[in-house]
Protein backbone atom coordinates (compact mmCIF):
# COMPACT_ATOMS: atom_id res chain seq x y z
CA UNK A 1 0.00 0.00 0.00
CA UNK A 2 3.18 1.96 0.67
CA UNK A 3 3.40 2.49 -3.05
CA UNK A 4 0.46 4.15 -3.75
CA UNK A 5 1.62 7.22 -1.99
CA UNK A 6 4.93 7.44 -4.07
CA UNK A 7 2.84 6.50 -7.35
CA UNK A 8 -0.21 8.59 -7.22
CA UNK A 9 1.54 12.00 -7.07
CA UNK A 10 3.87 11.06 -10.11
CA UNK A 11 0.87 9.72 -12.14
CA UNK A 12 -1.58 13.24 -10.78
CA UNK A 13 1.48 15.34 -12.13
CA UNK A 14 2.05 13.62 -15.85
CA UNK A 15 -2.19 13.95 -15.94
CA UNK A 16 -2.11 17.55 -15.13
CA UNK A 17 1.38 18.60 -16.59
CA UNK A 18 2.18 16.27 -19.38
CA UNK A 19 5.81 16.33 -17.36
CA UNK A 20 7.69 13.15 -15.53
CA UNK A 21 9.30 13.92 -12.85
CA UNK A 22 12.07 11.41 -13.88
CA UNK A 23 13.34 9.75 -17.03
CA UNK A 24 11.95 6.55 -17.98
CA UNK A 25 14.90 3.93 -17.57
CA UNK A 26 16.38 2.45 -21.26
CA UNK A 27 19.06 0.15 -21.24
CA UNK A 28 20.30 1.84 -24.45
CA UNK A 29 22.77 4.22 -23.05
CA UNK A 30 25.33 1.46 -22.26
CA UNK A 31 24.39 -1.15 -24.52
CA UNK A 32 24.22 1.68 -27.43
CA UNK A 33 27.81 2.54 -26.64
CA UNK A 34 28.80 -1.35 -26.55
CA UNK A 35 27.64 -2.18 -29.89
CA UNK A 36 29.06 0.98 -31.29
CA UNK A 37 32.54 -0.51 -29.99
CA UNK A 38 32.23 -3.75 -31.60
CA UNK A 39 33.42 -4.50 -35.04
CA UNK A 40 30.41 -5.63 -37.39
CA UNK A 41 30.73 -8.26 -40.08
CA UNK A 42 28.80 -6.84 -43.15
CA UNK A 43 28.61 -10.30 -44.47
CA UNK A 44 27.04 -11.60 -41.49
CA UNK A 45 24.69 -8.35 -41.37
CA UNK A 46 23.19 -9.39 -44.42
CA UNK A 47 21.95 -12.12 -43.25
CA UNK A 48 20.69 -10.93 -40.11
CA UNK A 49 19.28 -8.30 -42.66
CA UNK A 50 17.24 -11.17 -44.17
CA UNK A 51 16.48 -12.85 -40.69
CA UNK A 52 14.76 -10.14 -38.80
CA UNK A 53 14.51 -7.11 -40.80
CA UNK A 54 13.36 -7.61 -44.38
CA UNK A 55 9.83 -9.13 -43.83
CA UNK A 56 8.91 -5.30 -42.70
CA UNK A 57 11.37 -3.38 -44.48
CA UNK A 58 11.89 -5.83 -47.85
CA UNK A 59 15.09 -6.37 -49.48
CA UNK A 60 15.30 -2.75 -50.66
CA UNK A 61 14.60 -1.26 -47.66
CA UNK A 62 11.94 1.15 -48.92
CA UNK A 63 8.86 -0.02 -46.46
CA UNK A 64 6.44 2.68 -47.39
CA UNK A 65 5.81 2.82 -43.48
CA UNK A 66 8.42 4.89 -42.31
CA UNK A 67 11.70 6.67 -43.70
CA UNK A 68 13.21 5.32 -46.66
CA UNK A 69 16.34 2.77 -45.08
CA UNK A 70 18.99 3.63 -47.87
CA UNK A 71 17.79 7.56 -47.52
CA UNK A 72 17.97 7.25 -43.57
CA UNK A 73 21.43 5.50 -43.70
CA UNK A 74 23.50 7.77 -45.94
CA UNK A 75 22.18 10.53 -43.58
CA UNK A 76 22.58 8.64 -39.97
CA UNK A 77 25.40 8.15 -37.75
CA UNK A 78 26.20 4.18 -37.00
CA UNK A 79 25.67 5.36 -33.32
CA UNK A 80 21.85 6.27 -34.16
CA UNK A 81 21.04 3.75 -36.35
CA UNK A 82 22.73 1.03 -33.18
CA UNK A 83 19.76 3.14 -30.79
CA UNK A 84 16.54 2.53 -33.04
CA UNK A 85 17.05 -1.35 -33.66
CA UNK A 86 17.78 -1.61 -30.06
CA UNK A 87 15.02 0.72 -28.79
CA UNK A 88 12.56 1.03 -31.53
CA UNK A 89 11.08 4.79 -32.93
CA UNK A 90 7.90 5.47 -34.18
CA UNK A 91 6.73 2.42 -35.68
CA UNK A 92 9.80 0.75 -35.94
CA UNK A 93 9.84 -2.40 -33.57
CA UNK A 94 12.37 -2.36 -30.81
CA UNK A 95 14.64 -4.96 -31.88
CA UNK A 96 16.69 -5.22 -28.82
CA UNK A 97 15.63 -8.43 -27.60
CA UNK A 98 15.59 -9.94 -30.72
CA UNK A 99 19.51 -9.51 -31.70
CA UNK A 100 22.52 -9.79 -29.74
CA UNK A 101 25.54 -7.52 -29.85
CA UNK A 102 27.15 -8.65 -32.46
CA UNK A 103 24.23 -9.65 -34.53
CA UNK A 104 23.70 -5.61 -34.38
CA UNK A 105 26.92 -4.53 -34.89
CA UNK A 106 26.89 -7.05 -37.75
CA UNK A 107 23.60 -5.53 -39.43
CA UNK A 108 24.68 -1.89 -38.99
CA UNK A 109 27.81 -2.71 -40.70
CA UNK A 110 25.70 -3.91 -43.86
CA UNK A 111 23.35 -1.16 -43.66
CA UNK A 112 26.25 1.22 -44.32
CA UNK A 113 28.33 -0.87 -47.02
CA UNK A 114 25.00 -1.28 -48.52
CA UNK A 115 23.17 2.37 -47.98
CA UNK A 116 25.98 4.63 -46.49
CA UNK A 117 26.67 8.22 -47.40
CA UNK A 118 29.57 6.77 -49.53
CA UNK A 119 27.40 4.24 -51.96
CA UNK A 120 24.70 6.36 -52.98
């Protein structure tokens, strides 16, 4: 019952304020910062690629749903692109749980041999 006098304040202010009185916790920070560290195989991306990716954003990566992938790419840092397969944005799935490290480090690596600023 304790908790209902730390909870009901925070949820009465983001009703009346729209504000949160604290930022939700991510594990992205950290893990973000991991993947960025680790080498990816482009090879192997391309096949995660195929695995988890291209039923939503097919093998061209123009999904109709969302930004363009090879237009997003050339544009993105690795470091952003790492934060919205792990944590999702807008309607893009949070992928985090689906892939480890490497698997991500592997498929950003592909994304940017394939769609980076320097191929298109």
């Amino acid at each position: 019952m304790r908790w209902i006098t730390v909870l009901l304040p925070v949820i009465w202010m983001a009703c009346e304020t729209g504000e949160y009185p604290f930022e939700p916790a991510t594990e992205s920070g950290d893990r973000v910062q991991r993947v960025g560290d680790i080498e990816g195989d482009p090879t192997f991306g391309r096949q995660v690629y195929a695995d988890q990716c291209q039923a939503c954003h097919r093998e061209d990566g123009i999904t109709g749903l969302g930004p363009d992938l090879p237009g997003y790419v050339s544009g993105a840092a690795p470091i952003d692109v790492i934060n919205i397969v792990i944590e999702g944005q807008g309607r893009m799935t949070a992928m985090g749980t689906a892939m480890n490290d490497q698997q991500i480090a592997d498929l950003v690596a592909w994304l940017f041999e394939e769609w980076g600023p320097d191929t298109l």
